[in-house]
Protein backbone atom coordinates (compact mmCIF):
# COMPACT_ATOMS: atom_id res chain seq x y z
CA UNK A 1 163.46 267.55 15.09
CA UNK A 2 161.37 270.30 16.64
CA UNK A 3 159.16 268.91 19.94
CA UNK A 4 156.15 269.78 18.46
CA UNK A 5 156.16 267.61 15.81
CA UNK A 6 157.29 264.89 17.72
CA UNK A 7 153.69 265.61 19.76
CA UNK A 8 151.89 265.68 16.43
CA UNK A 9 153.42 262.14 15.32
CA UNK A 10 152.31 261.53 19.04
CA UNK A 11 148.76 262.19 18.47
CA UNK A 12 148.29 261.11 15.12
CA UNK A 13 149.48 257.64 16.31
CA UNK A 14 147.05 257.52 19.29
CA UNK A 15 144.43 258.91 16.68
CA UNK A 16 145.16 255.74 14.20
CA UNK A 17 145.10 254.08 17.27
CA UNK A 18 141.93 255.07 18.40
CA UNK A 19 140.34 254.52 14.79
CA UNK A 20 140.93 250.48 15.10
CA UNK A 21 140.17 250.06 18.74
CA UNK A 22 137.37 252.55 18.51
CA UNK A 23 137.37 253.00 22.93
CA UNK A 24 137.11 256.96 22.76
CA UNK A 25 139.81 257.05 24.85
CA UNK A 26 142.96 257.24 22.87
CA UNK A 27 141.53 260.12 21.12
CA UNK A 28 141.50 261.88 24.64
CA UNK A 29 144.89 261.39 24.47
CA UNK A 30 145.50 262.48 21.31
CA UNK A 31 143.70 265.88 22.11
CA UNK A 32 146.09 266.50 25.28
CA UNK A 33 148.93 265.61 22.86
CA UNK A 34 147.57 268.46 20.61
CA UNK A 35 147.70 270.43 23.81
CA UNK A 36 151.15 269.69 24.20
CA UNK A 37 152.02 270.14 19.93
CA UNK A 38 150.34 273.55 20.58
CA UNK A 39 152.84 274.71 23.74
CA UNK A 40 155.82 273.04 22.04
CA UNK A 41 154.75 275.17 19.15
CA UNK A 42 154.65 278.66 21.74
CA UNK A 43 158.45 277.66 22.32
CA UNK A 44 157.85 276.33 26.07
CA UNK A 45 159.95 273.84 27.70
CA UNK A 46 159.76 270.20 27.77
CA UNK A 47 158.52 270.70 31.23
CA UNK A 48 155.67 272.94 30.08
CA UNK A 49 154.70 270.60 27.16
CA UNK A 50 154.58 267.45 29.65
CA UNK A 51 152.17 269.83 32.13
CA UNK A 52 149.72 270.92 29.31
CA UNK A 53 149.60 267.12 28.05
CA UNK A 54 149.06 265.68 31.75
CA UNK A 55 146.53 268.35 32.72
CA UNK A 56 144.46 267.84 29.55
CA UNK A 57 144.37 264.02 29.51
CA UNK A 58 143.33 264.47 33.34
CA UNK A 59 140.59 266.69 32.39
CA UNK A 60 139.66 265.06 29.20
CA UNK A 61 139.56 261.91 30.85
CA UNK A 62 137.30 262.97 34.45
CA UNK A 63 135.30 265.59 32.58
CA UNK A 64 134.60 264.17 29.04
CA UNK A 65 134.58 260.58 28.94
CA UNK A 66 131.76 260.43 31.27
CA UNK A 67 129.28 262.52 29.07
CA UNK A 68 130.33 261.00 26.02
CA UNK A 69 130.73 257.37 26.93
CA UNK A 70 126.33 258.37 28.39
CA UNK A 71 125.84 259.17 25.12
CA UNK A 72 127.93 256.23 23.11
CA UNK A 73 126.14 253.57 24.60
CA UNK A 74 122.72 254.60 23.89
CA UNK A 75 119.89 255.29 25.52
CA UNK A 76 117.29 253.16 26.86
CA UNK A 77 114.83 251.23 24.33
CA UNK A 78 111.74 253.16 23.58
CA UNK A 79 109.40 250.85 22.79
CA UNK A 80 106.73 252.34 19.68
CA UNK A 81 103.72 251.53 18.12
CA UNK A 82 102.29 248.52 18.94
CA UNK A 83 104.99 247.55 20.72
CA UNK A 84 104.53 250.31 23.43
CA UNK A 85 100.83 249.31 24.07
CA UNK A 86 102.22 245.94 25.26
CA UNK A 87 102.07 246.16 29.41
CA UNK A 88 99.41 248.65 29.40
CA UNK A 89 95.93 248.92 30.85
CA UNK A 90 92.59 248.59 29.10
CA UNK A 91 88.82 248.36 29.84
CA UNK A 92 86.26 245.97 27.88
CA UNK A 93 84.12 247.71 26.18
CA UNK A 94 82.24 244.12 24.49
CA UNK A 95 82.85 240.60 25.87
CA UNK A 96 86.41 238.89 25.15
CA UNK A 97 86.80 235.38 24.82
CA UNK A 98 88.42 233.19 21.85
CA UNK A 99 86.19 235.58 20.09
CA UNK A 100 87.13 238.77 19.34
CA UNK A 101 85.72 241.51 21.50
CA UNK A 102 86.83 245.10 22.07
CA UNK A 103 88.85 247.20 24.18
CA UNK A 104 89.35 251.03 24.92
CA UNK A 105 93.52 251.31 25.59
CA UNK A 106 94.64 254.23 26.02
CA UNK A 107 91.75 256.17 24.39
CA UNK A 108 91.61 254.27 21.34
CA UNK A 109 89.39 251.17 20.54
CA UNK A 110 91.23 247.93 19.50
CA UNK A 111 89.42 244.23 18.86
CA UNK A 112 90.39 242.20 21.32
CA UNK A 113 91.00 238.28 22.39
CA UNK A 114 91.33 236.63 26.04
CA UNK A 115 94.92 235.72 26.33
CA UNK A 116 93.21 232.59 28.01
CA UNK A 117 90.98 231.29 25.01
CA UNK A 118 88.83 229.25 27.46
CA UNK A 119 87.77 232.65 29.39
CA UNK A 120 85.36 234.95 28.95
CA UNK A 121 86.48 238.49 30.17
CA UNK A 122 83.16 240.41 30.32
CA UNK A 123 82.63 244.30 29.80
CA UNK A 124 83.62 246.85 31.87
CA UNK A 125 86.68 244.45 33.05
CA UNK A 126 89.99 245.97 33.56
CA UNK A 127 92.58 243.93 31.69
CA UNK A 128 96.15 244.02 30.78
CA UNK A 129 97.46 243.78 27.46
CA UNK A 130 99.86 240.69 26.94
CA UNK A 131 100.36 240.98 22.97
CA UNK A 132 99.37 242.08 19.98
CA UNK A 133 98.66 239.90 16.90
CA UNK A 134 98.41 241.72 13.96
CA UNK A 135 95.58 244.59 14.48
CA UNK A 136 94.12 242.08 17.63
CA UNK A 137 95.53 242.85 21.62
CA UNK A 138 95.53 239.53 23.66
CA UNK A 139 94.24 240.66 27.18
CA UNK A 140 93.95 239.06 30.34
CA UNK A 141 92.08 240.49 33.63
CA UNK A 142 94.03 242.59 35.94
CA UNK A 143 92.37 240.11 38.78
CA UNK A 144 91.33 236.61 38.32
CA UNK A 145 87.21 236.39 37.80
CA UNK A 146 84.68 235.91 40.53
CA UNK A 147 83.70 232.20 40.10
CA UNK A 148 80.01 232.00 38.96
């Protein structure tokens, strides 16, 4: 049997392989075996083969799996919509208690509700939003109230 389909059986176990352990990194392998199918195939020694399959799982294995293992387990949660308003900073634009008032977040005006029902956040506070319920942010001042 010629080498270089010995390397192919090679690589297309290590690719089967790879399919149900799904780890990227026995296809890495499997491409340096492909190196070494492909100098088998030139008609260069054993020697030769062994080289082009160490030197390509070596470089496959520093320089690729790196980038691609960044980019296999995701990125960081972006948080949208609603959702991303959550943390952020708002003024009172009308009085906020357990009724609803209203807020200016981010340029846009949303009704509003203390996240404390039993306080009364008046205008021109700065507040952070906690939630949101439905179309309503639940705010609470960036620094407790002067007592009265």
């Amino acid at each position: 049997m010629q080498s270089w389909v010995l390397w192919l059986i090679i690589a297309g176990i290590l690719g089967t392989a790879e399919l149900m352990t799904a780890t990227f990194d026995l296809l890495l392998l499997a491409i340096a075996a492909l190196a070494a199918a492909t100098i088998a195939g030139l008609g260069l020694g054993i020697g030769l083969q062994l080289l082009a399959f160490a030197v390509t799982a070596a470089a496959m294995i520093t320089l690729v799996r790196p980038v691609a293992r960044r980019h296999l387990m995701g990125h960081p949660q972006l948080r949208t919509g609603v959702a991303a308003l959550i943390g952020r900073e708002a003024v009172v634009l009308t009085p906020c208690g357990r009724e609803p008032g209203r807020v200016k977040i981010g340029g846009e005006e949303w009704s509003a509700r203390s996240y404390d029902p039993d306080l009364l956040i008046p205008a021109g506070t700065r507040v952070d939003v906690f939630a949101i319920e439905g179309a309503t942010a639940l705010v609470h001042p960036q620094e407790d109230p002067w007592p009265n």
